[in-house]
Each structure stands twice: as structure tokens, then as C-alpha cells.
N, C-alpha and C. Protein backbone atom coordinates (compact mmCIF):
# COMPACT_ATOMS: atom_id res chain seq x y z
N UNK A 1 23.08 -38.85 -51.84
CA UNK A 1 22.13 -39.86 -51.42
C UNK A 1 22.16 -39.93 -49.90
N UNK A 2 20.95 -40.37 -49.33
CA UNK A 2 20.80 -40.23 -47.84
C UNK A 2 20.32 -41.93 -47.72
N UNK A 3 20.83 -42.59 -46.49
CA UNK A 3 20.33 -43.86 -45.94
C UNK A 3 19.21 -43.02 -44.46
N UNK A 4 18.60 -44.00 -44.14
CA UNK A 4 18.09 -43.95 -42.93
C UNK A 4 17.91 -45.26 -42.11
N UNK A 5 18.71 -45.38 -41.12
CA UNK A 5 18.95 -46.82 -40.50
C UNK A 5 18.09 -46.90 -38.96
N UNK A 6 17.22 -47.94 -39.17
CA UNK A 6 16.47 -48.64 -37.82
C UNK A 6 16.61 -49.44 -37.28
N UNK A 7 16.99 -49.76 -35.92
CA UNK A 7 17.26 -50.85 -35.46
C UNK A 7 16.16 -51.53 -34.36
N UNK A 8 15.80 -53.31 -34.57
CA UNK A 8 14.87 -53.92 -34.38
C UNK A 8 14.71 -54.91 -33.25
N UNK A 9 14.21 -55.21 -32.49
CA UNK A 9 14.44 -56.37 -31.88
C UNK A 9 13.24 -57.03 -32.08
N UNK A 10 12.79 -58.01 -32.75
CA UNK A 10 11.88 -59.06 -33.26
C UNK A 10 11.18 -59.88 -32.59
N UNK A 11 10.34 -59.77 -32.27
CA UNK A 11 9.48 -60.70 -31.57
C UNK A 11 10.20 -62.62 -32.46
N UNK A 12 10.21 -63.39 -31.55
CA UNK A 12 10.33 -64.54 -32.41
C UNK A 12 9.19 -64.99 -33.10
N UNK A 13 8.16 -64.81 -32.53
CA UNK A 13 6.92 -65.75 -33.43
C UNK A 13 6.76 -64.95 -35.00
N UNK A 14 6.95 -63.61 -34.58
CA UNK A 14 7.03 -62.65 -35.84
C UNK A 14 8.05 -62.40 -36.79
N UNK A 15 8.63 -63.11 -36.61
CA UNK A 15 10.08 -62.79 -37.78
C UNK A 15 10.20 -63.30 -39.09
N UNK A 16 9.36 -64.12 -39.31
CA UNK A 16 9.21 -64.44 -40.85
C UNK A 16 8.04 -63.26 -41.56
N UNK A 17 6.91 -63.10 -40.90
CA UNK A 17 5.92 -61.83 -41.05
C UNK A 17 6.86 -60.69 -41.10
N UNK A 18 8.07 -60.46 -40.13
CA UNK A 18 8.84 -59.36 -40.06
C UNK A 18 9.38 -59.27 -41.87
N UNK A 19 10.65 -60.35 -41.47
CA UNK A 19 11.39 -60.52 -42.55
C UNK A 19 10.51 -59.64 -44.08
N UNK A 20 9.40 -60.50 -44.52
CA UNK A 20 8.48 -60.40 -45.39
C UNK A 20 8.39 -59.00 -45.22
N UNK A 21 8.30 -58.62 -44.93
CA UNK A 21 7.38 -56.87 -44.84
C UNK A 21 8.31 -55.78 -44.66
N UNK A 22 9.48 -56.11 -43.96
CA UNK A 22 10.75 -55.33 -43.97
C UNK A 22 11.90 -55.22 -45.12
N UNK A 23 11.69 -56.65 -46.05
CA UNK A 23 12.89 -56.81 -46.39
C UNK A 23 12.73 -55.46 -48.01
N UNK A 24 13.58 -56.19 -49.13
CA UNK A 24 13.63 -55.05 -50.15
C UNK A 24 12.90 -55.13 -50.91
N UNK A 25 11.98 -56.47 -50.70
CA UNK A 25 10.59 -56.61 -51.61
C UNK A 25 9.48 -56.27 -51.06
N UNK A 26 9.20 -56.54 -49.90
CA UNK A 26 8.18 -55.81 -48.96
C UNK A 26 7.26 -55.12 -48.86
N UNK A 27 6.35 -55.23 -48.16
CA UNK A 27 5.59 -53.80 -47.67
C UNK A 27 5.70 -52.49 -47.61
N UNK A 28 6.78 -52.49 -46.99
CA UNK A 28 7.35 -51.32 -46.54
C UNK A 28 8.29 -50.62 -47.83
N UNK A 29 8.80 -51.03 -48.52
CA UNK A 29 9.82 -50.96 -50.22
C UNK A 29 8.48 -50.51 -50.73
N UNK A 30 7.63 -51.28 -51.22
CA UNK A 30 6.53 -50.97 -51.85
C UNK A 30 5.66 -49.37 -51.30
N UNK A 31 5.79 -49.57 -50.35
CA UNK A 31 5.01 -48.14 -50.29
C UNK A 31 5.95 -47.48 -50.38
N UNK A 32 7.33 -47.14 -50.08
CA UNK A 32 8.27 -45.85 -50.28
C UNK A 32 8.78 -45.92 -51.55
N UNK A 33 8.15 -46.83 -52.46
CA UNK A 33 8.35 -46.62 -54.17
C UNK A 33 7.60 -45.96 -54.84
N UNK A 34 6.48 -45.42 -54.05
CA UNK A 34 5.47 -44.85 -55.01
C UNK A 34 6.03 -43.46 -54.86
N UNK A 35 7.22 -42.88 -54.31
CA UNK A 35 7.92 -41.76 -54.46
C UNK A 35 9.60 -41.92 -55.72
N UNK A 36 9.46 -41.20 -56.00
CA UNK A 36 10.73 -41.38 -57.70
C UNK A 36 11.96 -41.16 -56.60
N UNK A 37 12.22 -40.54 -55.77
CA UNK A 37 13.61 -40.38 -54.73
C UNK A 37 13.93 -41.87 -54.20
N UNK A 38 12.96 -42.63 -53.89
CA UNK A 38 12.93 -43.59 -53.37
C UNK A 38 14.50 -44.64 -53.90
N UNK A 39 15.16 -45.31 -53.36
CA UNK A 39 16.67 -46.09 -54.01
C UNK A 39 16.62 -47.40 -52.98
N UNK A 40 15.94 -47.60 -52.35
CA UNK A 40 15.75 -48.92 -51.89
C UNK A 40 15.98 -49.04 -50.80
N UNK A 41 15.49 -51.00 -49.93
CA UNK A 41 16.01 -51.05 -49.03
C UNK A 41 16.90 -52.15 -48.43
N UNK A 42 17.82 -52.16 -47.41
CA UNK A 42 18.32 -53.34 -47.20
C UNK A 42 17.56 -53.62 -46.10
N UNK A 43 17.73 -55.35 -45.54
CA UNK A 43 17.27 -55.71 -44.19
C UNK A 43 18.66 -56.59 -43.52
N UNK A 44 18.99 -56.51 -42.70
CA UNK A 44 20.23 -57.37 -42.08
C UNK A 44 19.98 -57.73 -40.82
N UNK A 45 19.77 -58.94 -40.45
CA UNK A 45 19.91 -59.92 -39.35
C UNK A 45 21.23 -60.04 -38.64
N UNK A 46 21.41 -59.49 -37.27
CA UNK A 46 22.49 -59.75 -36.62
C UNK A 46 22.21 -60.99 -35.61
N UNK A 47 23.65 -61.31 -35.19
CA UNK A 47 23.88 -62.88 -34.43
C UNK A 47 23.13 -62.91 -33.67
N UNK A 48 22.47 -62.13 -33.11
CA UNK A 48 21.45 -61.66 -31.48
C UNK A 48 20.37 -61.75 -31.90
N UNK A 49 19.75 -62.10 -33.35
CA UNK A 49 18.61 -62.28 -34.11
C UNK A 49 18.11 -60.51 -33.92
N UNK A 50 18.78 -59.58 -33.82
CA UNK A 50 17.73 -58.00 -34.06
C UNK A 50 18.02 -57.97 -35.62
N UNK A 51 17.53 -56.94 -36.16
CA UNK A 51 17.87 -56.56 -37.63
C UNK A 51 18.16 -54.63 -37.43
N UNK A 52 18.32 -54.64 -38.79
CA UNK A 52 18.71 -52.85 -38.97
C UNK A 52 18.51 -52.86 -40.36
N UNK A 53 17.46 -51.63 -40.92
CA UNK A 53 16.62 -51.76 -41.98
C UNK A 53 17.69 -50.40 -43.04
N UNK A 54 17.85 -49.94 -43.85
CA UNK A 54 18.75 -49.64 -44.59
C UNK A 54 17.68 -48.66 -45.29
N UNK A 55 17.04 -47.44 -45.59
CA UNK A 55 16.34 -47.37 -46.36
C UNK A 55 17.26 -46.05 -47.07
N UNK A 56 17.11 -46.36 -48.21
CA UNK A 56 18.26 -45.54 -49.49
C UNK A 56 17.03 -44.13 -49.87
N UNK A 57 17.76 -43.05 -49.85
CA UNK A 57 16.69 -42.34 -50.83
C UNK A 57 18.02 -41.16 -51.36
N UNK A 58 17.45 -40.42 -52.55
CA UNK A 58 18.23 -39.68 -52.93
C UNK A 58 18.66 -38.07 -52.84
N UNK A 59 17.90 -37.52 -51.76
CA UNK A 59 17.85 -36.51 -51.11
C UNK A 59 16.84 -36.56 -49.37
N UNK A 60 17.47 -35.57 -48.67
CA UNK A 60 16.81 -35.68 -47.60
C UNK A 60 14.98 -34.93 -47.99
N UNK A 61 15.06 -34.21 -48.92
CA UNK A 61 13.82 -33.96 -49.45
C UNK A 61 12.57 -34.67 -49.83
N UNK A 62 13.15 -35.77 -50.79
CA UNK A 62 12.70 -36.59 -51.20
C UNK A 62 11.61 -37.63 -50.15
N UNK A 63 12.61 -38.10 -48.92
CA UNK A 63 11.52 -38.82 -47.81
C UNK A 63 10.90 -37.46 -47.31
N UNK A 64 10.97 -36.63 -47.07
CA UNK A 64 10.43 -35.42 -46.64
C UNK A 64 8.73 -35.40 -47.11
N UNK A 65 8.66 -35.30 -48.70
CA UNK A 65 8.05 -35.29 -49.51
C UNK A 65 6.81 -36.83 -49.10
N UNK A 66 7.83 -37.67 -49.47
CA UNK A 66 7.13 -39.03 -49.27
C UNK A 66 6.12 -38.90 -48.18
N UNK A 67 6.59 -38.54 -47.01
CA UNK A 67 5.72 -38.52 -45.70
C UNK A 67 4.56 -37.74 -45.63
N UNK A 68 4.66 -36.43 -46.35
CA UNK A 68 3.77 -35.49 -46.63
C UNK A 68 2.65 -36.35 -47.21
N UNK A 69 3.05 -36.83 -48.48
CA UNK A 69 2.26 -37.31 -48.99
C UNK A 69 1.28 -38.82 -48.84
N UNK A 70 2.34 -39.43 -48.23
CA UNK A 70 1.88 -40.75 -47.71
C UNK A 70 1.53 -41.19 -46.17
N UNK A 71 1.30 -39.70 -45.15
CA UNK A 71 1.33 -40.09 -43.95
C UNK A 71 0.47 -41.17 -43.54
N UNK A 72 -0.73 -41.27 -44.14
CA UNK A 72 -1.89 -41.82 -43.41
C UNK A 72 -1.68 -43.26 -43.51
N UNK A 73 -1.15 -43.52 -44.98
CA UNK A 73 -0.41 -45.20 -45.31
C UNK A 73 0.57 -46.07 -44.72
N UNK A 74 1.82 -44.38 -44.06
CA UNK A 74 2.33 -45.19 -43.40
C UNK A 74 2.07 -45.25 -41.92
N UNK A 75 1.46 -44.69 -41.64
CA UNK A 75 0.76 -44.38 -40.16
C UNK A 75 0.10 -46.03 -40.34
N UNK A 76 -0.54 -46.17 -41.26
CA UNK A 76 -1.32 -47.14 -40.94
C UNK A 76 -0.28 -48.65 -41.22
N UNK A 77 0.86 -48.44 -41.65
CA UNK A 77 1.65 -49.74 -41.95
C UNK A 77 2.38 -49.65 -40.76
N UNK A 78 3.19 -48.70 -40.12
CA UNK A 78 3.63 -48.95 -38.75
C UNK A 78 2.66 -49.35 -37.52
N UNK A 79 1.67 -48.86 -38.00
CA UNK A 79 0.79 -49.69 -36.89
C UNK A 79 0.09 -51.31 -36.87
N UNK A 80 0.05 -51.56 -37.77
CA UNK A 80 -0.29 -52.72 -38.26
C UNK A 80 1.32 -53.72 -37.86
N UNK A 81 2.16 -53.07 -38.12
CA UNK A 81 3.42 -54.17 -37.74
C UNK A 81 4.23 -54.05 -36.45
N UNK A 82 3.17 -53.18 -35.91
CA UNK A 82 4.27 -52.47 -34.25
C UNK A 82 4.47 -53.69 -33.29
N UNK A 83 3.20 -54.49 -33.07
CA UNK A 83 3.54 -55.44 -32.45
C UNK A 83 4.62 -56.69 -32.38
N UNK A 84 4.89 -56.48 -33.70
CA UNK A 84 6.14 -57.67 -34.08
C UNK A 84 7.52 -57.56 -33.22
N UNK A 85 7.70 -56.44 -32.87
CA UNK A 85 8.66 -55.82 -31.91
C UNK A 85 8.61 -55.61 -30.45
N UNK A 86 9.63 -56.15 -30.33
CA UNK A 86 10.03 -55.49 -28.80
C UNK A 86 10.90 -54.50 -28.66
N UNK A 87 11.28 -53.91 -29.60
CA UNK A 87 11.94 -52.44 -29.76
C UNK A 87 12.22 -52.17 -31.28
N UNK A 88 11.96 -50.73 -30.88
CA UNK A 88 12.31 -49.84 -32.62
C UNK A 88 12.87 -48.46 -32.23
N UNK A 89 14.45 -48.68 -32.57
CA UNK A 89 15.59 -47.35 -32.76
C UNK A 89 15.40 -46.70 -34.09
N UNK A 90 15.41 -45.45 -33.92
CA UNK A 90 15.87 -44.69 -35.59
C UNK A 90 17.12 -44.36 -35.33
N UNK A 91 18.36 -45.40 -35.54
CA UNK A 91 19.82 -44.94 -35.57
C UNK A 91 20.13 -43.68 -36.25
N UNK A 92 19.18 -43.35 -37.14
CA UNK A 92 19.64 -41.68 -37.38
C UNK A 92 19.58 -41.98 -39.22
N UNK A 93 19.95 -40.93 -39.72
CA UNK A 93 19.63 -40.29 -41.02
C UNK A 93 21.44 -39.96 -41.44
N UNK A 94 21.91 -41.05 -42.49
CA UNK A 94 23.36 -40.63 -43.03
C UNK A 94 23.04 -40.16 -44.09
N UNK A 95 23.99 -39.35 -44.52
CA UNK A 95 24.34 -39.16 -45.96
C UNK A 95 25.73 -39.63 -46.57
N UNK A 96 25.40 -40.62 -47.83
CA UNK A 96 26.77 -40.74 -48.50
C UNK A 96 27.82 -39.77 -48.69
N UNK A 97 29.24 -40.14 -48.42
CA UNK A 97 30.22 -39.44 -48.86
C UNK A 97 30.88 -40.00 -49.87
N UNK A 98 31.25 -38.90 -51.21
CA UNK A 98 31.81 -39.36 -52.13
C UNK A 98 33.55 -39.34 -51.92
């Protein structure tokens, strides 16, 4: 299994819109479910109010796939929520160790 972790810094007026759309019920969950690799996501709020988004999948293939197939959706969902931010890290792509 592979995570892929982002880290956020939140506009304040936007963080309940954030919350909503980031978290594991979301917007963003919802569209990377319409792929079967898909294993979910976390959202976590640190003391500094940023977050770091958790997204689970079960091969690095699998989001590979997803993107292929879903670019234009999510093209159009990162753009629609870009403004909520005052910064967006891709901390990088882990894979579980057993």
C-alpha cells in the first residue's frame, strides 16, 4: 500500500469549506473512489492550524491509473479549491512497510 501526504496552510475564512472537501468524506475521497485501488483518506489539523491530507491507495499504479483517467475532474477540483490556500506541499509518496 502507498500513502501520499500534502501539506496545507489554510486560508482562515476557508477552513470549514476546506475541512468539508478535504476530509474522508469529501470531495476530494469521492472522486478518488471512483478508482477500486482507492483505500482512503485522512485529514489532520496541526497546532499552527495547517493540515496534511493522508491519501491511502493500494499500489503506486493504481493513482497512476486514477489520473489518467480522471485528469480533467481533478484538474477541475484543484482549481476550484486553490484559493483556500496559502500554500500546497506534496510531502512525497510513502509506501507501507510490513
Amino acid at each position: 500500500m502507498i500513502a501520499i501526504l500534502w501539506r496545507y496552510e489554510v486560508r482562515s475564512e476557508h477552513r470549514d469549506a476546506f475541512e468539508a472537501s478535504y476530509g474522508p468524506a469529501g470531495e476530494w475521497a469521492r472522486l478518488f473512489a471512483q478508482s477500486a485501488g482507492f483505500r482512503g483518506t485522512e485529514l489532520l489539523r496541526g497546532d499552527d492550524q495547517s493540515y496534511i491530507t493522508i491519501d491511502r491507495w493500494e499500489k503506486k499504479e493504481d493513482f497512476a491509473a486514477f489520473l489518467a483517467e480522471h485528469e480533467a475532474a481533478y484538474r477541475d477540483l484543484d482549481k476550484r479549491t486553490e484559493g483556500w490556500t496559502r500554500s500546497e506541499t506534496r510531502l512525497g509518496e510513502f509506501e507501507t512497510v510490513d
